[in-house]
Protein backbone atom coordinates (compact mmCIF):
# COMPACT_ATOMS: atom_id res chain seq x y z
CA UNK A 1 -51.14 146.33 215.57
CA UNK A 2 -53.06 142.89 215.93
CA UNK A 3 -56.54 142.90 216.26
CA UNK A 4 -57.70 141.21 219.15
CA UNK A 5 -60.74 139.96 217.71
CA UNK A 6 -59.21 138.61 214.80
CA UNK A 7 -59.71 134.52 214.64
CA UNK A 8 -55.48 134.18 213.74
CA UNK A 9 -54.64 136.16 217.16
CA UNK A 10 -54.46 132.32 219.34
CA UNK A 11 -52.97 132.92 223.17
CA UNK A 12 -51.28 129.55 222.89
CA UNK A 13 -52.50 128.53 226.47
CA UNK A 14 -55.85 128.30 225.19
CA UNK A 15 -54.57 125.53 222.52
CA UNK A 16 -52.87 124.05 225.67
CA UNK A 17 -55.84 123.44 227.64
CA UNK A 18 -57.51 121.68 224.42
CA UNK A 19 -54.39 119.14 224.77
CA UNK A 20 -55.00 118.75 228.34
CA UNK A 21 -58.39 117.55 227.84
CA UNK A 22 -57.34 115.34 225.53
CA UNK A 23 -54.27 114.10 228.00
CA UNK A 24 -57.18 113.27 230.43
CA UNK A 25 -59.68 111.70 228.04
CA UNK A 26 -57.02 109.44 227.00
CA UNK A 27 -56.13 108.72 230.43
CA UNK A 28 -59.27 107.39 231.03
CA UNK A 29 -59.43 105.00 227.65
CA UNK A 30 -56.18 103.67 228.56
CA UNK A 31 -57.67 102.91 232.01
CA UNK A 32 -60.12 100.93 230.18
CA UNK A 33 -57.98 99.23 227.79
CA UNK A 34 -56.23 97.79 230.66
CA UNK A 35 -59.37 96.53 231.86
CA UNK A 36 -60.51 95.00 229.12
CA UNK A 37 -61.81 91.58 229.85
CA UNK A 38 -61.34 90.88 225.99
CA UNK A 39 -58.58 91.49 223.21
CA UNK A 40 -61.00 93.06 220.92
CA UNK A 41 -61.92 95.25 223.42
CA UNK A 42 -58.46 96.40 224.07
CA UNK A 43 -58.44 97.10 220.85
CA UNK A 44 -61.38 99.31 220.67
CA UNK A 45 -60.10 101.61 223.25
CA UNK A 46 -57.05 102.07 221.66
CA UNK A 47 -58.64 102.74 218.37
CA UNK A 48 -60.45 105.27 220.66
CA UNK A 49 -56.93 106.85 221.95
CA UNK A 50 -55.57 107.10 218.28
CA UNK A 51 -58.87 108.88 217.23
CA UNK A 52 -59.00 111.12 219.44
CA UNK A 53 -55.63 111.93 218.82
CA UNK A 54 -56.07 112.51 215.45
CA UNK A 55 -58.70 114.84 215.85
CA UNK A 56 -57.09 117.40 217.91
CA UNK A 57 -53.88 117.50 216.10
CA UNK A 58 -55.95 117.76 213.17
CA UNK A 59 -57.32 121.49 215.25
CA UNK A 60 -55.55 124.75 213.08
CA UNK A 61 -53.37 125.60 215.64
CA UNK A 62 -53.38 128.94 214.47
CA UNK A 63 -57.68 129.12 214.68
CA UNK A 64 -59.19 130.28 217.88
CA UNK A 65 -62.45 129.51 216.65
CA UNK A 66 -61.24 126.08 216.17
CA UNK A 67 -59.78 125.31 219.55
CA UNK A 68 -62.94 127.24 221.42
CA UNK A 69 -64.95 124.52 219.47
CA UNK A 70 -62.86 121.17 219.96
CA UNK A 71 -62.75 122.61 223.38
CA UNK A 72 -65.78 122.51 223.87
CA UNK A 73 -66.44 119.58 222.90
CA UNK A 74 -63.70 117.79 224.74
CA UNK A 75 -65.29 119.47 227.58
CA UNK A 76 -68.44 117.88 227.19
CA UNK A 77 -66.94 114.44 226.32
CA UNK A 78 -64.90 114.95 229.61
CA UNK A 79 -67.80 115.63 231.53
CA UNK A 80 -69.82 112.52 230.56
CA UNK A 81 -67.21 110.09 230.93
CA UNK A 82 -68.82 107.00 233.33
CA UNK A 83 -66.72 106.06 236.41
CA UNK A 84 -66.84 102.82 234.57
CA UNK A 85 -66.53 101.74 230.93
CA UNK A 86 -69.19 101.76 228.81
CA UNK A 87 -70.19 98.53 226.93
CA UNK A 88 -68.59 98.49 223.55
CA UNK A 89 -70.60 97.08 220.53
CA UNK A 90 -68.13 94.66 218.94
């Protein structure tokens, strides 16, 4: 019998929401790319989008500690996003 305390024993919905924060992060740096008043900062925001990207598929899938703490996190970045985007130091 699995322990239900044990770090390998993921409900796969949790790992789910962590992609949906990421789905809406994204969402709003893609926003932003496409207002971009210049090419480099296009660029930046997709550099943003592949990042972020990279960092949750990076997440061990199989970790629940893991995904609580990118979770978190994505949470937080969520949660502080500005209506509109932030100056970008190029």
């Amino acid at each position: 019998m699995a322990d239900l305390n044990d770090d390998r024993n993921v409900n796969p919905m949790i790992y789910d929401a962590m992609c949906e924060l990421e789905t809406r992060i994204s969402g709003q740096y893609v926003a932003w790319k496409r207002e971009a008043k210049t090419e480099e900062e296009a660029e930046y925001w997709q550099r943003e989008i592949l990042r972020l990207s990279q960092e949750v598929q990076a997440v061990d899938i199989d970790s629940q500690s893991a995904i609580d703490a990118k979770r978190a996190e994505l949470r937080e970045l969520f949660a502080s996003l500005p209506d509109e985007a932030p100056e970008v130091g190029l």
